[in-house]
PDB file of N, CA and C in Angstrom:
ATOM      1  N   UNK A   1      66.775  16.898 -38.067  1.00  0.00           N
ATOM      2  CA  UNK A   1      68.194  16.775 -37.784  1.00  0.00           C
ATOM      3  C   UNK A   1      68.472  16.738 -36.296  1.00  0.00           C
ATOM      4  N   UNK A   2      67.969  17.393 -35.686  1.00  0.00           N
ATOM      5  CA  UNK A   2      67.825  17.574 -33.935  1.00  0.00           C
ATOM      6  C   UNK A   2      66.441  17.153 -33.171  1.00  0.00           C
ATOM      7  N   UNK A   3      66.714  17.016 -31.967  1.00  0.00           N
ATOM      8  CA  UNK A   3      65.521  16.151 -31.114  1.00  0.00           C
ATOM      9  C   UNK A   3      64.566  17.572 -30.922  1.00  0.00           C
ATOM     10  N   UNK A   4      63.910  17.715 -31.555  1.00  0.00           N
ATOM     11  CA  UNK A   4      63.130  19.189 -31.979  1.00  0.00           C
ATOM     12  C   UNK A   4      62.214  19.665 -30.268  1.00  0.00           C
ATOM     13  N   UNK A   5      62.065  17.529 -30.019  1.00  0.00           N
ATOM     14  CA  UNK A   5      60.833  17.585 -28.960  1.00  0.00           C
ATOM     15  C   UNK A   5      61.431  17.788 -27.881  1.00  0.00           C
ATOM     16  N   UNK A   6      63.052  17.560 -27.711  1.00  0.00           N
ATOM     17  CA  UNK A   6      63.839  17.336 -26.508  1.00  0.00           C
ATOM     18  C   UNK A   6      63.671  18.943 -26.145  1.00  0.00           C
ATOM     19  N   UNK A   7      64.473  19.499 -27.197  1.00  0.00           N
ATOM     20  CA  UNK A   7      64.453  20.663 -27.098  1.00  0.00           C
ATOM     21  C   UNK A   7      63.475  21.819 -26.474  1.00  0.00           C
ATOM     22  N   UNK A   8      62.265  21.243 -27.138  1.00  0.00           N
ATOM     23  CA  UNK A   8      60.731  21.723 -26.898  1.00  0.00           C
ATOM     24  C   UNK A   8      60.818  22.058 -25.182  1.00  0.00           C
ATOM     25  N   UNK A   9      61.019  20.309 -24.542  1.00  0.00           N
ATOM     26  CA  UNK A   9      61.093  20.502 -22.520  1.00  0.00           C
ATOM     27  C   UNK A   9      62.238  20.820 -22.100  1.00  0.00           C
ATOM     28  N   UNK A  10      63.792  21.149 -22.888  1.00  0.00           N
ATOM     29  CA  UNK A  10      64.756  21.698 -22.044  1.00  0.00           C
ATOM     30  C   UNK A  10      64.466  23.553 -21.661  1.00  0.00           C
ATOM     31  N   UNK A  11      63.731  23.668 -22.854  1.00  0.00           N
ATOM     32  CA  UNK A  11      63.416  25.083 -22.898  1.00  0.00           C
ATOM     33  C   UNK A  11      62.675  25.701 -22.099  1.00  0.00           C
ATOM     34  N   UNK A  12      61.530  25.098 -22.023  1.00  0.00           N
ATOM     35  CA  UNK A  12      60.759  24.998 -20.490  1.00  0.00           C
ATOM     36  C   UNK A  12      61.365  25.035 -19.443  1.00  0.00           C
ATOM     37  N   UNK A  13      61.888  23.845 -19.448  1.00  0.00           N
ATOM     38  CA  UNK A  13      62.556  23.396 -18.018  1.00  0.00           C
ATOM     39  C   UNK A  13      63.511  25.254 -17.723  1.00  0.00           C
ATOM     40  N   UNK A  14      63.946  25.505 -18.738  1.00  0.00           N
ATOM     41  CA  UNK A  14      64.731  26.740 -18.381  1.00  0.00           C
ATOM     42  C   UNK A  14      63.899  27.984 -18.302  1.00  0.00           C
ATOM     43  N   UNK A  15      62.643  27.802 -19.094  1.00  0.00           N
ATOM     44  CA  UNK A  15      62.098  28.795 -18.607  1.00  0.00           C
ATOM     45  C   UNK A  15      61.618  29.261 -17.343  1.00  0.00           C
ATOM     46  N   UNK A  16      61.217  28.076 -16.806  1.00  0.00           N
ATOM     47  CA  UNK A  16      60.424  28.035 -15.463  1.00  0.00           C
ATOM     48  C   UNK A  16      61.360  29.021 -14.153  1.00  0.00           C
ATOM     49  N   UNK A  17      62.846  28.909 -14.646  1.00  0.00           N
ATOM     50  CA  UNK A  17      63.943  29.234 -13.724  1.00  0.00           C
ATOM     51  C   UNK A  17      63.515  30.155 -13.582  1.00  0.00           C
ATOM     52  N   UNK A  18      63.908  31.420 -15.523  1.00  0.00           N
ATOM     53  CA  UNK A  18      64.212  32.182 -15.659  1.00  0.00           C
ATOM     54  C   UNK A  18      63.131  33.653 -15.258  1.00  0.00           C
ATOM     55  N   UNK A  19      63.991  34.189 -14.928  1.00  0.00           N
ATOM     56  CA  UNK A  19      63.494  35.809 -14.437  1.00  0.00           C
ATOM     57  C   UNK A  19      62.448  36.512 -15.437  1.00  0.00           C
ATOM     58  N   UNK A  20      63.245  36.641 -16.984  1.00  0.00           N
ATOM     59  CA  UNK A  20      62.767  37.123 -17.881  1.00  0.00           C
ATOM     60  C   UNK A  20      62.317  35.659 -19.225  1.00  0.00           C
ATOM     61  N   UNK A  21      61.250  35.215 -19.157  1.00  0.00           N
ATOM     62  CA  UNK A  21      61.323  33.534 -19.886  1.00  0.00           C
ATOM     63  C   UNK A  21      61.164  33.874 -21.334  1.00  0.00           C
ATOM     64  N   UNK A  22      61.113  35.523 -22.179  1.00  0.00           N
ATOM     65  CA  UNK A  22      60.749  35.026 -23.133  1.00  0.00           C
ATOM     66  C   UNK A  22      61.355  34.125 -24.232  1.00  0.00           C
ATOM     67  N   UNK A  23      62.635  34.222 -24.326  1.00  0.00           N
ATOM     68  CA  UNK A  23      63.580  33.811 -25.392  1.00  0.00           C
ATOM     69  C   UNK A  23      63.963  32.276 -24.929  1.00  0.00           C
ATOM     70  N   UNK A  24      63.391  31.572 -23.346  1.00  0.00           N
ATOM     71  CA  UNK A  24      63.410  30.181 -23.318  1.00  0.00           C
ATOM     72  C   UNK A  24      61.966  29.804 -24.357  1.00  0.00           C
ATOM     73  N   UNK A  25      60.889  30.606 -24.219  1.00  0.00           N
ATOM     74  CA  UNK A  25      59.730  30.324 -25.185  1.00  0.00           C
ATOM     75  C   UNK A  25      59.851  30.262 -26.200  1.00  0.00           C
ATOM     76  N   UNK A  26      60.931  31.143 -26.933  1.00  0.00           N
ATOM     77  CA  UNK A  26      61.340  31.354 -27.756  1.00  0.00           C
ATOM     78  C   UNK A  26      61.789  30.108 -28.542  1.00  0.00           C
ATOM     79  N   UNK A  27      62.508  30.032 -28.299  1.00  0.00           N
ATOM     80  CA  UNK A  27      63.303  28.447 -28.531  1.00  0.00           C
ATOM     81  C   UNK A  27      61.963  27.366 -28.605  1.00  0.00           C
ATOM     82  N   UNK A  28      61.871  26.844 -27.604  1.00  0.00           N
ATOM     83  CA  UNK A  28      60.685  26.149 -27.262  1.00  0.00           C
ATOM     84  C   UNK A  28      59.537  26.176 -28.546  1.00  0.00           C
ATOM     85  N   UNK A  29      59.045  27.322 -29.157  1.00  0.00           N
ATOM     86  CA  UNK A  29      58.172  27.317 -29.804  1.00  0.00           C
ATOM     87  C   UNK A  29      59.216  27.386 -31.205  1.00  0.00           C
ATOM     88  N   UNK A  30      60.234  27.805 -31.366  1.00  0.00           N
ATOM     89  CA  UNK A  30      61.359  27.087 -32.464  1.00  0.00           C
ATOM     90  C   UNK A  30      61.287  25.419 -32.653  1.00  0.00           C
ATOM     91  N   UNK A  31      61.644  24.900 -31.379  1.00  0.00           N
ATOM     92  CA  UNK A  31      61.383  23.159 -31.175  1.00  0.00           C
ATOM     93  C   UNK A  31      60.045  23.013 -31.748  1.00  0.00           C
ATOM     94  N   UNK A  32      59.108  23.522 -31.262  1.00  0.00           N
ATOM     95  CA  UNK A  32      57.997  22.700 -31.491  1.00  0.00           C
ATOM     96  C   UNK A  32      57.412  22.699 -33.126  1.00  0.00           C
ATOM     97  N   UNK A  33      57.835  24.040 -33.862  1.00  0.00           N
ATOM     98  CA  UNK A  33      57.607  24.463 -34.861  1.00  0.00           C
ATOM     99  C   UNK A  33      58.358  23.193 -35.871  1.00  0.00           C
ATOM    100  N   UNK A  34      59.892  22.935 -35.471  1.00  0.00           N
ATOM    101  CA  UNK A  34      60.414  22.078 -36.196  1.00  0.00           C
ATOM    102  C   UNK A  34      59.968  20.556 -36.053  1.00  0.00           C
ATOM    103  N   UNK A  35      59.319  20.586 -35.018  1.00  0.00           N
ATOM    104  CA  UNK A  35      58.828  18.763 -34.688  1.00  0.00           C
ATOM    105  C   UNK A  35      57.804  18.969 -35.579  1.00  0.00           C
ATOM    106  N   UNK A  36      57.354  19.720 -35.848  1.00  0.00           N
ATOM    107  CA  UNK A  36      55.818  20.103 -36.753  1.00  0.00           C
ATOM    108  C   UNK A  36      54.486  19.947 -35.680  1.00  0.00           C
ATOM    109  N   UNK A  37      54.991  20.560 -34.231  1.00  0.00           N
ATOM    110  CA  UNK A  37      53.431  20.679 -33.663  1.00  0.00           C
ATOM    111  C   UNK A  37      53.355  22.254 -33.656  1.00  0.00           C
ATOM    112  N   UNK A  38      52.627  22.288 -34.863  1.00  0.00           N
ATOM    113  CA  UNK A  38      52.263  24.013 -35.231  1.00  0.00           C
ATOM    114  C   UNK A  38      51.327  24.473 -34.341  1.00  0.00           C
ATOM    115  N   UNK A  39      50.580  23.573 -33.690  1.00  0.00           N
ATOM    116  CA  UNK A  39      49.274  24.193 -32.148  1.00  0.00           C
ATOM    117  C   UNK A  39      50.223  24.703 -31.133  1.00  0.00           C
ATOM    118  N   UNK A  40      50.935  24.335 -30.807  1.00  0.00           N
ATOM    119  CA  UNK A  40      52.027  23.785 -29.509  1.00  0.00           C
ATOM    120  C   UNK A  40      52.881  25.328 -29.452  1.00  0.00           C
ATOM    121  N   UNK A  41      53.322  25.131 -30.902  1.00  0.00           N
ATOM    122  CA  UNK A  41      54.371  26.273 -31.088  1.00  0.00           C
ATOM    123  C   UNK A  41      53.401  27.950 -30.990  1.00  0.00           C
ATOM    124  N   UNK A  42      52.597  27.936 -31.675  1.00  0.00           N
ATOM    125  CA  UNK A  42      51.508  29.059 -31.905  1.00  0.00           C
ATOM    126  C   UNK A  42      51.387  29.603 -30.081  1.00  0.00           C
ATOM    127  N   UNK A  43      50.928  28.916 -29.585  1.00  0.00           N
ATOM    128  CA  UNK A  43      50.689  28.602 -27.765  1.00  0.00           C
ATOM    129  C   UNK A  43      51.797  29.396 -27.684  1.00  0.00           C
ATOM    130  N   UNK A  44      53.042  28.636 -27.440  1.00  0.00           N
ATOM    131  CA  UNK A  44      54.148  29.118 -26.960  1.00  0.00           C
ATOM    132  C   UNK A  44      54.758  30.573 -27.413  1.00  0.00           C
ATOM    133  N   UNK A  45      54.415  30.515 -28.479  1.00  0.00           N
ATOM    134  CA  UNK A  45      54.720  32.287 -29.553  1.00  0.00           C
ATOM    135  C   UNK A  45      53.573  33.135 -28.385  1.00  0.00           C
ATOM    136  N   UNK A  46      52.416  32.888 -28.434  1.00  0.00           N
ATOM    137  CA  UNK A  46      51.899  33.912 -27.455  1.00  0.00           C
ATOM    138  C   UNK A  46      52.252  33.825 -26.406  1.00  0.00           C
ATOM    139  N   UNK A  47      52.601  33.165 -25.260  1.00  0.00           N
ATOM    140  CA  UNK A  47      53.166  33.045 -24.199  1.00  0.00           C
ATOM    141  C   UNK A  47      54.438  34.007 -24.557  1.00  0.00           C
ATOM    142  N   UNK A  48      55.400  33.957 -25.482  1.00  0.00           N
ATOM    143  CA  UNK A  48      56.462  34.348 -25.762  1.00  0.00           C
ATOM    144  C   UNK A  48      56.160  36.198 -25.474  1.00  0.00           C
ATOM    145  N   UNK A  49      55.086  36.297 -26.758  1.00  0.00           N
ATOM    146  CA  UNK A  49      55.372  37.809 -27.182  1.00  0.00           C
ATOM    147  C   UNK A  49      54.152  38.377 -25.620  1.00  0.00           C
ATOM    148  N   UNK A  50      53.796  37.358 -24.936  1.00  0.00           N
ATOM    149  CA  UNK A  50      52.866  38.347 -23.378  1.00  0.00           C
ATOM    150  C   UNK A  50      54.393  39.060 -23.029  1.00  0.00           C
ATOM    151  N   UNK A  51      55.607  38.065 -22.810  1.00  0.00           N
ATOM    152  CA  UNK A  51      56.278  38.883 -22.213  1.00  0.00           C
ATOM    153  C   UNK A  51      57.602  39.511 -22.351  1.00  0.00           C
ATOM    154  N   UNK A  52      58.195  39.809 -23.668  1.00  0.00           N
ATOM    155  CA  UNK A  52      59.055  40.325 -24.542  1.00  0.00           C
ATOM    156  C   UNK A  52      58.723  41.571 -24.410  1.00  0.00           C
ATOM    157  N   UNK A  53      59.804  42.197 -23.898  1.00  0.00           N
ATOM    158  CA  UNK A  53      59.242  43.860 -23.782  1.00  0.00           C
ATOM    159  C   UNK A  53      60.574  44.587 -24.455  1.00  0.00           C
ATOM    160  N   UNK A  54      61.829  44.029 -24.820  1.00  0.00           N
ATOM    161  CA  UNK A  54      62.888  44.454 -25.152  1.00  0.00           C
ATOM    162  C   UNK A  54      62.520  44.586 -26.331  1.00  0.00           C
ATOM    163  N   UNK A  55      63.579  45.578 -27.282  1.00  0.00           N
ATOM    164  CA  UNK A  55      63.218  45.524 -28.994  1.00  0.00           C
ATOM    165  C   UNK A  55      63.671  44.284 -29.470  1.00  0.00           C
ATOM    166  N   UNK A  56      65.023  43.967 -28.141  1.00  0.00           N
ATOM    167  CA  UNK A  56      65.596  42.435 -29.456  1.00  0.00           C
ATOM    168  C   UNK A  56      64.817  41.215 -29.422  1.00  0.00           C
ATOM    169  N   UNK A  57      64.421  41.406 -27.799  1.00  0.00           N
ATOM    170  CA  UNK A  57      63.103  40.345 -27.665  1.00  0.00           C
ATOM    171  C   UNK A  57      61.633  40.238 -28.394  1.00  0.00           C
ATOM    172  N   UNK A  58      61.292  41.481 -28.936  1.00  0.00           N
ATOM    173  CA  UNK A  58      60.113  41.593 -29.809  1.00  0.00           C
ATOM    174  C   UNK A  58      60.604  41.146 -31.115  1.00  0.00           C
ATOM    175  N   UNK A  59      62.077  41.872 -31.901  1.00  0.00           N
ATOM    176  CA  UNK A  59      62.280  41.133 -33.090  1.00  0.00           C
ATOM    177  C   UNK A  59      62.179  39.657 -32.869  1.00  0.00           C
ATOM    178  N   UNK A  60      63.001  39.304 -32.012  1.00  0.00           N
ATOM    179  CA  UNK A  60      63.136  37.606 -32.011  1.00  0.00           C
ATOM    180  C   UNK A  60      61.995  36.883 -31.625  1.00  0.00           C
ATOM    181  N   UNK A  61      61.001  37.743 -31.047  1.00  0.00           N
ATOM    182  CA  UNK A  61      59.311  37.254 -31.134  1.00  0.00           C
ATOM    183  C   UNK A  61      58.721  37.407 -33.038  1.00  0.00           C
ATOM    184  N   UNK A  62      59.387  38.355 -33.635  1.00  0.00           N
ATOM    185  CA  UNK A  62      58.514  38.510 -35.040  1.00  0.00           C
ATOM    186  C   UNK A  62      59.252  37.443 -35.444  1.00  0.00           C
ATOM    187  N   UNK A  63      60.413  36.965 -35.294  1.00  0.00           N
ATOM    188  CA  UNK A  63      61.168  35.549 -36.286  1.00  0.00           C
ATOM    189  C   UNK A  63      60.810  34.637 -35.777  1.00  0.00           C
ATOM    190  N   UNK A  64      60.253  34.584 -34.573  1.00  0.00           N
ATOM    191  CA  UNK A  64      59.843  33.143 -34.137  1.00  0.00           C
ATOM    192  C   UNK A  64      58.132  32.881 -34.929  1.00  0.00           C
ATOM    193  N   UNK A  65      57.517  34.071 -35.160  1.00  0.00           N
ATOM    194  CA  UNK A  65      56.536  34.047 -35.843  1.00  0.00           C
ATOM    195  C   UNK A  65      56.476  33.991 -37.007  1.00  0.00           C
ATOM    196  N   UNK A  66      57.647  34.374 -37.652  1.00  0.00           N
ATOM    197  CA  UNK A  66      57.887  34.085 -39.363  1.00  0.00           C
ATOM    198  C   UNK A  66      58.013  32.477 -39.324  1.00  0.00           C
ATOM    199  N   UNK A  67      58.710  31.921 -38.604  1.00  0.00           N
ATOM    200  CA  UNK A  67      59.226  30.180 -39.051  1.00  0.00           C
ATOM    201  C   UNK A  67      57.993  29.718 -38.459  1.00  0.00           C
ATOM    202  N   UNK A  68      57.172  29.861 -37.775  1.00  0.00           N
ATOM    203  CA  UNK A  68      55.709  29.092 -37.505  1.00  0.00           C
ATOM    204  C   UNK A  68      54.914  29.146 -39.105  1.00  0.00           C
ATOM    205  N   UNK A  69      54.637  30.852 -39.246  1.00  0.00           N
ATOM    206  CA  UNK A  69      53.681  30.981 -39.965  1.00  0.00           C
ATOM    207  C   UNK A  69      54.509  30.376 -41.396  1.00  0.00           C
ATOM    208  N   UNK A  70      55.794  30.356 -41.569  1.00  0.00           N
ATOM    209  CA  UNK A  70      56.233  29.679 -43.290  1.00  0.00           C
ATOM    210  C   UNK A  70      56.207  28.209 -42.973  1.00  0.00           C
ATOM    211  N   UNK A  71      56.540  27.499 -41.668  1.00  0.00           N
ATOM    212  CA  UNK A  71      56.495  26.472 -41.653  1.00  0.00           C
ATOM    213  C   UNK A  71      54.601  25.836 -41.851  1.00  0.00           C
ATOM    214  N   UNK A  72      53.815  26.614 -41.702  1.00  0.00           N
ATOM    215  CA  UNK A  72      52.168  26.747 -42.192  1.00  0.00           C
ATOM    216  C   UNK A  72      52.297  26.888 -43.460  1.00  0.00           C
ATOM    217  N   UNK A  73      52.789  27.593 -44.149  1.00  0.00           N
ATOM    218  CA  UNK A  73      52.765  27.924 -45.387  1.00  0.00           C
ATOM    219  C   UNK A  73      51.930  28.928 -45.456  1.00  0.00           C
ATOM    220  N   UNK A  74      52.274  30.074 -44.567  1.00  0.00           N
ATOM    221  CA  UNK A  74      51.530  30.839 -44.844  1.00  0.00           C
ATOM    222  C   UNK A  74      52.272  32.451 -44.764  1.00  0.00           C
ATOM    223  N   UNK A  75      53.017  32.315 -46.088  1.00  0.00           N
ATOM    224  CA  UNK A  75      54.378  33.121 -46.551  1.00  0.00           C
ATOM    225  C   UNK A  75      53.761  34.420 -46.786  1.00  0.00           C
ATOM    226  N   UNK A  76      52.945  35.097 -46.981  1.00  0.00           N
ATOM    227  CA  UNK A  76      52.829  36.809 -46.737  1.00  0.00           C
ATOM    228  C   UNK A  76      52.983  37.057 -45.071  1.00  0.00           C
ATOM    229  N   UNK A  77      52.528  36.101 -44.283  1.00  0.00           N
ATOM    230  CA  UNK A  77      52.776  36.643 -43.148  1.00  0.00           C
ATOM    231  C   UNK A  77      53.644  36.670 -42.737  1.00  0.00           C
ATOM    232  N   UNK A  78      54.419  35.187 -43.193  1.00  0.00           N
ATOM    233  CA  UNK A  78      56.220  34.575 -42.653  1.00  0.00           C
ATOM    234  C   UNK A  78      56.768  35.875 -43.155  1.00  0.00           C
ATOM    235  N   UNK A  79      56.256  36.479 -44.246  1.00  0.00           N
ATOM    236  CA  UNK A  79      56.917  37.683 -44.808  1.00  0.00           C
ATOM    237  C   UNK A  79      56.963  38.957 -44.141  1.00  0.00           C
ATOM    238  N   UNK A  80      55.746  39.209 -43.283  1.00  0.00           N
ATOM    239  CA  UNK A  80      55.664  39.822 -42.666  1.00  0.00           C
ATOM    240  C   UNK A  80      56.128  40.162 -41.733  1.00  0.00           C
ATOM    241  N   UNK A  81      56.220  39.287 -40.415  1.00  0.00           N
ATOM    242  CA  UNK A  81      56.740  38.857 -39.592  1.00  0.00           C
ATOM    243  C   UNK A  81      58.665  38.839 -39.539  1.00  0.00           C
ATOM    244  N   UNK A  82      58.995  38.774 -40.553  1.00  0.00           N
ATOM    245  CA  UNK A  82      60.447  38.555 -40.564  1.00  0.00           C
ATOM    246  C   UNK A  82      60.705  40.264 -40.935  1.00  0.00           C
ATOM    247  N   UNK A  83      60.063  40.568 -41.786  1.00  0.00           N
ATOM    248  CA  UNK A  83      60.274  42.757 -41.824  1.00  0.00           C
ATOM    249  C   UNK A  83      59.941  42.970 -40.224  1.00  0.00           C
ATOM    250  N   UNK A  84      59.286  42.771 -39.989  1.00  0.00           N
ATOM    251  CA  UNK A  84      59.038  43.070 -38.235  1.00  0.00           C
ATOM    252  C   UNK A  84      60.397  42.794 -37.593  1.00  0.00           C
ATOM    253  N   UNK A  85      60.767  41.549 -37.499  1.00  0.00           N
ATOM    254  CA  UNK A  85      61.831  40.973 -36.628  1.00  0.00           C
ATOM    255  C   UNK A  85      63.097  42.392 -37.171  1.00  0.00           C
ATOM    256  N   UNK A  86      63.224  42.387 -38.425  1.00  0.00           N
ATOM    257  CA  UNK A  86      64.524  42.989 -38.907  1.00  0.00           C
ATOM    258  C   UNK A  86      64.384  44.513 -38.414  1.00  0.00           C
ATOM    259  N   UNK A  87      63.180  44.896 -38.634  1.00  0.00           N
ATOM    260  CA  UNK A  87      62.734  46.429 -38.204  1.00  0.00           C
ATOM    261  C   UNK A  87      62.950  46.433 -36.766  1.00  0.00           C
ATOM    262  N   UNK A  88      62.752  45.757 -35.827  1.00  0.00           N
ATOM    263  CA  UNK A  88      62.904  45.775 -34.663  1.00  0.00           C
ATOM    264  C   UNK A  88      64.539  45.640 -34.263  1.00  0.00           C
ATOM    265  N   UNK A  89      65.261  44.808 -34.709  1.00  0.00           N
ATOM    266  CA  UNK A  89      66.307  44.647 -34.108  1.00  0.00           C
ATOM    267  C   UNK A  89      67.441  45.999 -35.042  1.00  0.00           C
ATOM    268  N   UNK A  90      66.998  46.076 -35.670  1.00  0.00           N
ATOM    269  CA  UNK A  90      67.450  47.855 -36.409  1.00  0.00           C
ATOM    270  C   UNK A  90      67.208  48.748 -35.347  1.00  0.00           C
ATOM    271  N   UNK A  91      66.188  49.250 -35.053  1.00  0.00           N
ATOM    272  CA  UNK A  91      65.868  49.809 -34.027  1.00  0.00           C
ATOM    273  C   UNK A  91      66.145  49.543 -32.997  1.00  0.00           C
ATOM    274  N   UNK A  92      66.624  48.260 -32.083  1.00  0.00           N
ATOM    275  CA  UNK A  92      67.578  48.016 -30.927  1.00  0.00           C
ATOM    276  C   UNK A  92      69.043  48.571 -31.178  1.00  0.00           C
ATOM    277  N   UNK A  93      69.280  48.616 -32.236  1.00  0.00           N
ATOM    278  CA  UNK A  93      70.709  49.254 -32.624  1.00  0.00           C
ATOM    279  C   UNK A  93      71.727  48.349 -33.437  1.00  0.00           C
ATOM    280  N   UNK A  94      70.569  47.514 -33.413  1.00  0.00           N
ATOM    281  CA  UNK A  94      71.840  46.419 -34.276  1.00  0.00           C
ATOM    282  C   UNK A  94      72.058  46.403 -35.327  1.00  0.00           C
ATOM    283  N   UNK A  95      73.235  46.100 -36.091  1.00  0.00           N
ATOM    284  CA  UNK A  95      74.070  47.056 -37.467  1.00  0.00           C
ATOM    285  C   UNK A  95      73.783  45.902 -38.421  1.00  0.00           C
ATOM    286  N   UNK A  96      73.399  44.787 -38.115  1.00  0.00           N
ATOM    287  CA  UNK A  96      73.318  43.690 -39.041  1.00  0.00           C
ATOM    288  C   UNK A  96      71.906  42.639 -38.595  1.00  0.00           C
ATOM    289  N   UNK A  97      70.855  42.617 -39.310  1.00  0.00           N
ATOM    290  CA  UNK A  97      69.533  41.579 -38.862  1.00  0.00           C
ATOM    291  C   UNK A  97      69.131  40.643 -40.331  1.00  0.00           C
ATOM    292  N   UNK A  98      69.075  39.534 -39.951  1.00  0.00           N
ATOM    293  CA  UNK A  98      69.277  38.531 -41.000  1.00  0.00           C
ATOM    294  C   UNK A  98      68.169  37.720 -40.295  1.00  0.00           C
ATOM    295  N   UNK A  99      67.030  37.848 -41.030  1.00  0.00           N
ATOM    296  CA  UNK A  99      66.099  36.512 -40.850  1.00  0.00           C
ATOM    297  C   UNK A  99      66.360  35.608 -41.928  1.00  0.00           C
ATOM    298  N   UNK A 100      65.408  34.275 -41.693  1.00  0.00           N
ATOM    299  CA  UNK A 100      65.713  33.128 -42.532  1.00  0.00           C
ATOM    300  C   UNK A 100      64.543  32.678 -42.487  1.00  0.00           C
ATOM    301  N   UNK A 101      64.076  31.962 -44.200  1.00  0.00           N
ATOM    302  CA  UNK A 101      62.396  31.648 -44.043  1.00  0.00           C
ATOM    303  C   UNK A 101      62.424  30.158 -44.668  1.00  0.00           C
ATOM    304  N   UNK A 102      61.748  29.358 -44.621  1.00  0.00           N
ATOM    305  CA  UNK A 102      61.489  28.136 -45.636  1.00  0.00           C
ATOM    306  C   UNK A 102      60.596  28.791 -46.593  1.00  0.00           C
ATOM    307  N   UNK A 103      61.038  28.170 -47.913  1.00  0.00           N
ATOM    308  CA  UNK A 103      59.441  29.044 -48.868  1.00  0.00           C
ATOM    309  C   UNK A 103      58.780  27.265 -49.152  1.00  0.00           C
ATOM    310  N   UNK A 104      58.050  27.612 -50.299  1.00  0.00           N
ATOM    311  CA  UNK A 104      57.487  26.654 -50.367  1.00  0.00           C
ATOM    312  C   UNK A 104      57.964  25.020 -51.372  1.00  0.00           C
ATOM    313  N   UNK A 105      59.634  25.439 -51.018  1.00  0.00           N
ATOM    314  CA  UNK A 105      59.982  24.390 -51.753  1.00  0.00           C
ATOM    315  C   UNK A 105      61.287  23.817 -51.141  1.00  0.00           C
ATOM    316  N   UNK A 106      61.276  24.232 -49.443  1.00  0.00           N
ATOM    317  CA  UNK A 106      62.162  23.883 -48.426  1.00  0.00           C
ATOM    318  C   UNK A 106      63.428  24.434 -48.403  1.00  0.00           C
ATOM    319  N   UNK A 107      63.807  25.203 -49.199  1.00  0.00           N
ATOM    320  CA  UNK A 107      65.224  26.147 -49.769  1.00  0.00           C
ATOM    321  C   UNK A 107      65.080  26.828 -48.381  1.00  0.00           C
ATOM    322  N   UNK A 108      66.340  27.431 -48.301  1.00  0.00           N
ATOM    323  CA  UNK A 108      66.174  29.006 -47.509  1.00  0.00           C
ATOM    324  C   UNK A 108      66.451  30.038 -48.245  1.00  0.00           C
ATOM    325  N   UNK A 109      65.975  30.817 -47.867  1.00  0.00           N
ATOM    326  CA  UNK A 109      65.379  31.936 -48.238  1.00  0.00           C
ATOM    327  C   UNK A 109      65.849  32.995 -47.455  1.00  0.00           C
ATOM    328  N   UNK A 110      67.497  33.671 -47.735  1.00  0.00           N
ATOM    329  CA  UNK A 110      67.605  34.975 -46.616  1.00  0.00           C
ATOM    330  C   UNK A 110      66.840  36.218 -47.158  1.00  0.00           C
ATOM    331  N   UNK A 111      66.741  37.132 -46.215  1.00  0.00           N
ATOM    332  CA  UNK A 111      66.356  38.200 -45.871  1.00  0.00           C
ATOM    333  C   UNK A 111      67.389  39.458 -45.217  1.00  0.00           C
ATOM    334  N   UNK A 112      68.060  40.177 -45.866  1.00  0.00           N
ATOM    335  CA  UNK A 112      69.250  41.150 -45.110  1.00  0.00           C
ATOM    336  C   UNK A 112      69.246  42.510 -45.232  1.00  0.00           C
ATOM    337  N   UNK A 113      69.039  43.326 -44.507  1.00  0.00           N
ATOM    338  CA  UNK A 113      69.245  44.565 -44.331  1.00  0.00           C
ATOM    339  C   UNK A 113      70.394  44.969 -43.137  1.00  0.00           C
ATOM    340  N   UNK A 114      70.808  45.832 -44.254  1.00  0.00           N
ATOM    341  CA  UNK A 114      71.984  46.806 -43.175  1.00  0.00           C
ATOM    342  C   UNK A 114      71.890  47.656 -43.139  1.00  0.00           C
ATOM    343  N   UNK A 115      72.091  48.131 -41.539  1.00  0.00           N
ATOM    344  CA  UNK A 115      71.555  49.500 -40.820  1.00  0.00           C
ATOM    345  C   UNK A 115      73.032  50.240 -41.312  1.00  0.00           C
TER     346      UNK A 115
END
């Protein structure tokens, strides 16, 4: 639906600025995940979580790792990964964390807990 790849180098391009880059990686490895370069995105997820030190930045490192690993098809971890994201941003203090997964039949799939 969106230029997945455009996205991929605006994110960069903003990371390079930024002070704290993880959540431009963030994105970035979102883009790349949706263009379907699952090498590219994986790369960028570790680049991401070297330097995420916040809780909301670590959740939003475990959701960026849920939509890689479901977009793999590899749904115990996407599963995993998204309890991480929600556990984390609970623990930042936030009253509402909603991940979102593809399963294996392109639906979405929420995930909701309230703190």
């Amino acid at each position: 639906r969106g230029d997945h790849t455009a996205t991929v180098e605006h994110a960069l391009a903003a990371a390079a600025l930024a002070a704290e880059p993880s959540e431009n990686l963030g994105i970035a490895a979102l883009g790349a995940t949706y263009a379907g370069d699952l090498g590219r995105a994986r790369a960028l997820h570790r680049r991401m979580a070297a330097t995420a030190e916040s809780l909301t930045l670590r959740a939003f490192t475990a959701y960026v790792g849920g939509e890689i690993d479901g977009a793999a098809g590899e749904w115990e971890r996407a599963k995993d990964q998204y309890g991480r994201a929600i556990d984390l941003a609970t623990a930042s203090g936030a009253t509402r964390a909603t991940a979102r997964s593809s399963n294996k039949n392109r639906h979405r799939t929420n995930i909701r807990k309230f703190a």
